[in-house]
PDB file of N, CA and C in Angstrom:
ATOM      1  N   UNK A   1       0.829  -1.184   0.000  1.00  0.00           N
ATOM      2  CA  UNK A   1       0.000   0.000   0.000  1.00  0.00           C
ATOM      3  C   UNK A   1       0.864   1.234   0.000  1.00  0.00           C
ATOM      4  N   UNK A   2       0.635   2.377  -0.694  1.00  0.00           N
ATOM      5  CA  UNK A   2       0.780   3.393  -0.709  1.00  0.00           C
ATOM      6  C   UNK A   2       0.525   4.519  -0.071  1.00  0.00           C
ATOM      7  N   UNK A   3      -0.668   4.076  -0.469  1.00  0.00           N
ATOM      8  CA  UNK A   3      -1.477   5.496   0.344  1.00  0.00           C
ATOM      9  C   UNK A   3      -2.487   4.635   0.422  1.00  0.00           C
ATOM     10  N   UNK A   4      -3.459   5.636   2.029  1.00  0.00           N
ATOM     11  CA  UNK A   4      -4.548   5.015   2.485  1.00  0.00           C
ATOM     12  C   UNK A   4      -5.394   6.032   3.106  1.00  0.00           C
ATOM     13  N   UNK A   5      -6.804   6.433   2.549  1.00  0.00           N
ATOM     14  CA  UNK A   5      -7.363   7.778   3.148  1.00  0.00           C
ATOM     15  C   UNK A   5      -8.019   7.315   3.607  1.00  0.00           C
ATOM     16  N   UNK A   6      -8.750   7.739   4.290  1.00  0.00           N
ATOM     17  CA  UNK A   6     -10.433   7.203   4.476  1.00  0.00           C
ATOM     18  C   UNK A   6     -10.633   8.813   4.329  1.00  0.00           C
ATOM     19  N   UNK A   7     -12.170   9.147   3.644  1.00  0.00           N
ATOM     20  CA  UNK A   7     -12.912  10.143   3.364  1.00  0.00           C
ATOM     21  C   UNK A   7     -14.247  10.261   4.343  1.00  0.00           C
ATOM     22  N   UNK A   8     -15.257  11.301   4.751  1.00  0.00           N
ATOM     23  CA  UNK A   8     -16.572  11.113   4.963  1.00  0.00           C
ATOM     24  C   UNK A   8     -17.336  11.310   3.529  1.00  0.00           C
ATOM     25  N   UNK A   9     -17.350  11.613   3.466  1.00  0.00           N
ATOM     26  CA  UNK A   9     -17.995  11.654   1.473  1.00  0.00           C
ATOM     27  C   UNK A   9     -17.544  11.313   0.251  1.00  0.00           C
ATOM     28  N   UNK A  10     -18.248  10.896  -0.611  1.00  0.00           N
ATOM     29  CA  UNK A  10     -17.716  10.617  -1.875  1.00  0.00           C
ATOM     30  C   UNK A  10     -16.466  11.609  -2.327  1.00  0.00           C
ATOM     31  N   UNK A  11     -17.098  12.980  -2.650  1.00  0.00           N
ATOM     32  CA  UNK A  11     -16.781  13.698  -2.525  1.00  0.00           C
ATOM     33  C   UNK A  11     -15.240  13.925  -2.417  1.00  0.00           C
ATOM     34  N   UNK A  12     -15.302  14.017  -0.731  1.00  0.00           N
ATOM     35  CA  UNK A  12     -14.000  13.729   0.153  1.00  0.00           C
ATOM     36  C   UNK A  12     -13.334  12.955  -0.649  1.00  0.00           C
ATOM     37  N   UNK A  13     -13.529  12.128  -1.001  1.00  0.00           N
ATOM     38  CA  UNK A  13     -12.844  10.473  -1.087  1.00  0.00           C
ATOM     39  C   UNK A  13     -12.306  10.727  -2.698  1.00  0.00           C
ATOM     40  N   UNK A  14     -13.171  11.528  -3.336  1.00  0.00           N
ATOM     41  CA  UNK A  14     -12.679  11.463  -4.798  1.00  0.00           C
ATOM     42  C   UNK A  14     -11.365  12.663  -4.804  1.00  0.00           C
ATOM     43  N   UNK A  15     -11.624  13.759  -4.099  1.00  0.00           N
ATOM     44  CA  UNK A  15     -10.694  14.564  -4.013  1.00  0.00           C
ATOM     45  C   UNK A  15      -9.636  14.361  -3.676  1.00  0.00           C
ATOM     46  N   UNK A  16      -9.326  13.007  -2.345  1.00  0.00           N
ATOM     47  CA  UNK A  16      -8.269  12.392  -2.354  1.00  0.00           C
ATOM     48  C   UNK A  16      -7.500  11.791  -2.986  1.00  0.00           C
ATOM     49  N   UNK A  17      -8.860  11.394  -3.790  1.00  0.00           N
ATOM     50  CA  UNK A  17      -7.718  10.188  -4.810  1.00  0.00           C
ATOM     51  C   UNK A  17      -7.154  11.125  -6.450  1.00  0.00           C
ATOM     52  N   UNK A  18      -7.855  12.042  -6.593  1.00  0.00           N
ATOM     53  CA  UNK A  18      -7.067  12.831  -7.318  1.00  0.00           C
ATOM     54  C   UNK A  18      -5.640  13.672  -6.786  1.00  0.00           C
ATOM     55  N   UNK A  19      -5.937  13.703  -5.276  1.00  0.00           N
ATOM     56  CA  UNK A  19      -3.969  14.216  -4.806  1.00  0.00           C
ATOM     57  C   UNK A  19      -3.292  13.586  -5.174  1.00  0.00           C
ATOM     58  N   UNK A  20      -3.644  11.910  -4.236  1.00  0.00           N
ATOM     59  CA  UNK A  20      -2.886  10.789  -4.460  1.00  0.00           C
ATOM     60  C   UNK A  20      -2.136  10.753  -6.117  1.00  0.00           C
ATOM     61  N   UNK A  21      -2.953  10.607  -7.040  1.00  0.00           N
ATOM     62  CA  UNK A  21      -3.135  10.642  -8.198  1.00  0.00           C
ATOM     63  C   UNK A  21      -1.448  11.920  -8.915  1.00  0.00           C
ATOM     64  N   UNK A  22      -1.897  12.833  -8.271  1.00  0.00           N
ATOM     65  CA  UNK A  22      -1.101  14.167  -8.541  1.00  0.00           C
ATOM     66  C   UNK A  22       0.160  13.712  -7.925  1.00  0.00           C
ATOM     67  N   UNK A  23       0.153  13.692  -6.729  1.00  0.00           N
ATOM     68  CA  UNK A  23       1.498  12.901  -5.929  1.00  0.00           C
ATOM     69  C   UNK A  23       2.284  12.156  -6.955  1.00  0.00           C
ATOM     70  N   UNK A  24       1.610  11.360  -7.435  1.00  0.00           N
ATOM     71  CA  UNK A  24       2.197  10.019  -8.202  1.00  0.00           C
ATOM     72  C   UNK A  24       2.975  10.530  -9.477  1.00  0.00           C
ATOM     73  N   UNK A  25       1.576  11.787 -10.274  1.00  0.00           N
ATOM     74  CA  UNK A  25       2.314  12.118 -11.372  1.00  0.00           C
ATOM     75  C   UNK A  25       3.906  13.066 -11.435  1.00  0.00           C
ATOM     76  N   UNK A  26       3.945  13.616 -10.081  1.00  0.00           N
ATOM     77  CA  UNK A  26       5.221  14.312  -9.583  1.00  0.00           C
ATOM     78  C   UNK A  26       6.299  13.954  -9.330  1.00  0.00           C
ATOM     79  N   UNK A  27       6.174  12.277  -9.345  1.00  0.00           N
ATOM     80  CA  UNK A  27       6.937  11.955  -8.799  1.00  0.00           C
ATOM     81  C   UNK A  27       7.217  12.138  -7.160  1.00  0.00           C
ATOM     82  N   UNK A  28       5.900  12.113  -6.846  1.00  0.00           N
ATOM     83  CA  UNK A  28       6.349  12.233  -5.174  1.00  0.00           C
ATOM     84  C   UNK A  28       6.241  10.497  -4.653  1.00  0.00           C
ATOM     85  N   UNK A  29       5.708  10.022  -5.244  1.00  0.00           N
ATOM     86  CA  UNK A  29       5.031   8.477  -5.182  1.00  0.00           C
ATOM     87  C   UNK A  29       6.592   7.569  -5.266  1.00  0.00           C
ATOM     88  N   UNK A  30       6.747   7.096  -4.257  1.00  0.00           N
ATOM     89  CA  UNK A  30       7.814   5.807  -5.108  1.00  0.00           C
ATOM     90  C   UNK A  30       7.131   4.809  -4.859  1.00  0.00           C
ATOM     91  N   UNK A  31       6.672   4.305  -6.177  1.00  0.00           N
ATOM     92  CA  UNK A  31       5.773   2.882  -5.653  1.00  0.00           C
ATOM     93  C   UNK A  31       6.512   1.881  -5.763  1.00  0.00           C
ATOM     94  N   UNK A  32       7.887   1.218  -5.745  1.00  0.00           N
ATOM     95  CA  UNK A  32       9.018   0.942  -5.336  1.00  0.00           C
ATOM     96  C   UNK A  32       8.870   0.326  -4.095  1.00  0.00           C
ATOM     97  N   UNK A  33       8.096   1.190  -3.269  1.00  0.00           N
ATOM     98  CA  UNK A  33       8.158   1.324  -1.384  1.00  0.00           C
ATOM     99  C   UNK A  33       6.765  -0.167  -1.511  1.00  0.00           C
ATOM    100  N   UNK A  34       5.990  -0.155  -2.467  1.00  0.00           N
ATOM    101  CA  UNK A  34       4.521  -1.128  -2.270  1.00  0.00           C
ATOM    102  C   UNK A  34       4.959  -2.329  -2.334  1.00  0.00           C
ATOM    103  N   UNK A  35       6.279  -2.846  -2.755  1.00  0.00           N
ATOM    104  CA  UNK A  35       6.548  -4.136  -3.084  1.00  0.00           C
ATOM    105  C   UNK A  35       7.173  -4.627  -1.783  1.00  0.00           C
ATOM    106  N   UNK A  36       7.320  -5.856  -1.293  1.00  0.00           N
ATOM    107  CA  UNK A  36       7.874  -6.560  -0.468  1.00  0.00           C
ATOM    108  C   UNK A  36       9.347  -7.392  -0.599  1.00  0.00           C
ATOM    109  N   UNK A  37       9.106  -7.781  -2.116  1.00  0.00           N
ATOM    110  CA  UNK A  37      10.119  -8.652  -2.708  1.00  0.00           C
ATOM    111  C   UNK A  37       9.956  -7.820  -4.164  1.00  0.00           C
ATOM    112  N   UNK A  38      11.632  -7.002  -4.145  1.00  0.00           N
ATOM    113  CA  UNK A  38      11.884  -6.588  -5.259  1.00  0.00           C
ATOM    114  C   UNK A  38      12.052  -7.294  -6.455  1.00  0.00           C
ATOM    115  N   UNK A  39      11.480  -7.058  -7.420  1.00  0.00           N
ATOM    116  CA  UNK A  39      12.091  -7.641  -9.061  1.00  0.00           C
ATOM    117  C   UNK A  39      12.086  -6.503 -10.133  1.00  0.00           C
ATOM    118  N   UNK A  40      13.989  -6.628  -9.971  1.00  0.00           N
ATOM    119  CA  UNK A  40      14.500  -5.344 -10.724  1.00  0.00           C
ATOM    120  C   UNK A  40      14.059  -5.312 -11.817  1.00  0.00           C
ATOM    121  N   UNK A  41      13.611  -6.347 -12.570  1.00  0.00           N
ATOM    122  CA  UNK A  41      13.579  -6.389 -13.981  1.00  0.00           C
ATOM    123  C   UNK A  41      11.795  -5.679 -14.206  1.00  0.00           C
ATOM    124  N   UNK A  42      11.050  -5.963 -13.243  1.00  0.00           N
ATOM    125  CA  UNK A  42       9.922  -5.547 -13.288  1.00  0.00           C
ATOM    126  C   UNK A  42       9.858  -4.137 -12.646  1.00  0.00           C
ATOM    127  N   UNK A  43      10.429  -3.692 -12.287  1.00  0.00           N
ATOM    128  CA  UNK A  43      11.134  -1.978 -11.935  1.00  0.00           C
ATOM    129  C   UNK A  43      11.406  -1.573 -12.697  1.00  0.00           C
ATOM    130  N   UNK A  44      12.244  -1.707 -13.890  1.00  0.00           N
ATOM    131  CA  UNK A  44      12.851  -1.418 -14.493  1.00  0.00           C
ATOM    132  C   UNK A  44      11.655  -1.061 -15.684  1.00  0.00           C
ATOM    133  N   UNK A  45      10.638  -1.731 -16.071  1.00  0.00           N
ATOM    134  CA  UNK A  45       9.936  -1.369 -16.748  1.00  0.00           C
ATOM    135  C   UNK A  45       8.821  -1.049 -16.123  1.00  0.00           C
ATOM    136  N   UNK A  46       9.328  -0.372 -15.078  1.00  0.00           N
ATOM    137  CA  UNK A  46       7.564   0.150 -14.412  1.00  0.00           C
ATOM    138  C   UNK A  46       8.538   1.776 -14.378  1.00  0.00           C
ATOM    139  N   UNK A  47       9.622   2.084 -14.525  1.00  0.00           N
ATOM    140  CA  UNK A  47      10.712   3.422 -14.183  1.00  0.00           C
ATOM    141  C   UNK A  47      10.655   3.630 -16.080  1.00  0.00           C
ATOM    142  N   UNK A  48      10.384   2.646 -17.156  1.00  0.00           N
ATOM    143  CA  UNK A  48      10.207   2.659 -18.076  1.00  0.00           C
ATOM    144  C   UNK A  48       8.868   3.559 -18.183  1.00  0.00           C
ATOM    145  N   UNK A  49       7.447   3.157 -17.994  1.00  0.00           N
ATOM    146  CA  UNK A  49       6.439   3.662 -18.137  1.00  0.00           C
ATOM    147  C   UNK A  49       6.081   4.984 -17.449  1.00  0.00           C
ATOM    148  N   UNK A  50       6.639   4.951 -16.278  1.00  0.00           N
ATOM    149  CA  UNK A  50       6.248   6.259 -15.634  1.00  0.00           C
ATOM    150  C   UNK A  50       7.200   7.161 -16.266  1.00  0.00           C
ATOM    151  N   UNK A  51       8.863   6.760 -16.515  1.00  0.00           N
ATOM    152  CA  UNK A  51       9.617   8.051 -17.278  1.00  0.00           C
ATOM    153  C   UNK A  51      10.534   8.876 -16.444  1.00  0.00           C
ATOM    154  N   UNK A  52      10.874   7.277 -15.027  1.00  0.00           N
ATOM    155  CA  UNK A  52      11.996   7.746 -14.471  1.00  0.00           C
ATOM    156  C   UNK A  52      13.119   7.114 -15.321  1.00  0.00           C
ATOM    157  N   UNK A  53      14.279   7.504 -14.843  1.00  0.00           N
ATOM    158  CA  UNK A  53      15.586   6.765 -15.161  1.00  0.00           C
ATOM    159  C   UNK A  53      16.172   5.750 -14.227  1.00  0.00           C
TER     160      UNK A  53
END
């Protein structure tokens, strides 16, 4: 897991997940951190798609 909100409203809840969302596109996200057991090779093309190095 990454991130985890809880919201009182839809609302709430959608607005979160568009930060989250924003976070991610900034590069504030290392989703890197969600895995337990690394596989570089599957990193490597996930740093491919998002358009890190």
């Amino acid at each position: 897991e990454l991130a985890t909100e809880t919201r009182e409203t839809r609302e709430a809840g959608a607005d979160a997940a568009v930060e989250i969302a924003t976070r991610f596109a900034d590069g504030d996200v290392n989703y890197r951190d969600a895995y337990q057991v690394p596989r570089e090779a599957y990193f490597d093309r996930l740093d491919e798609l998002v358009g890190d190095d």
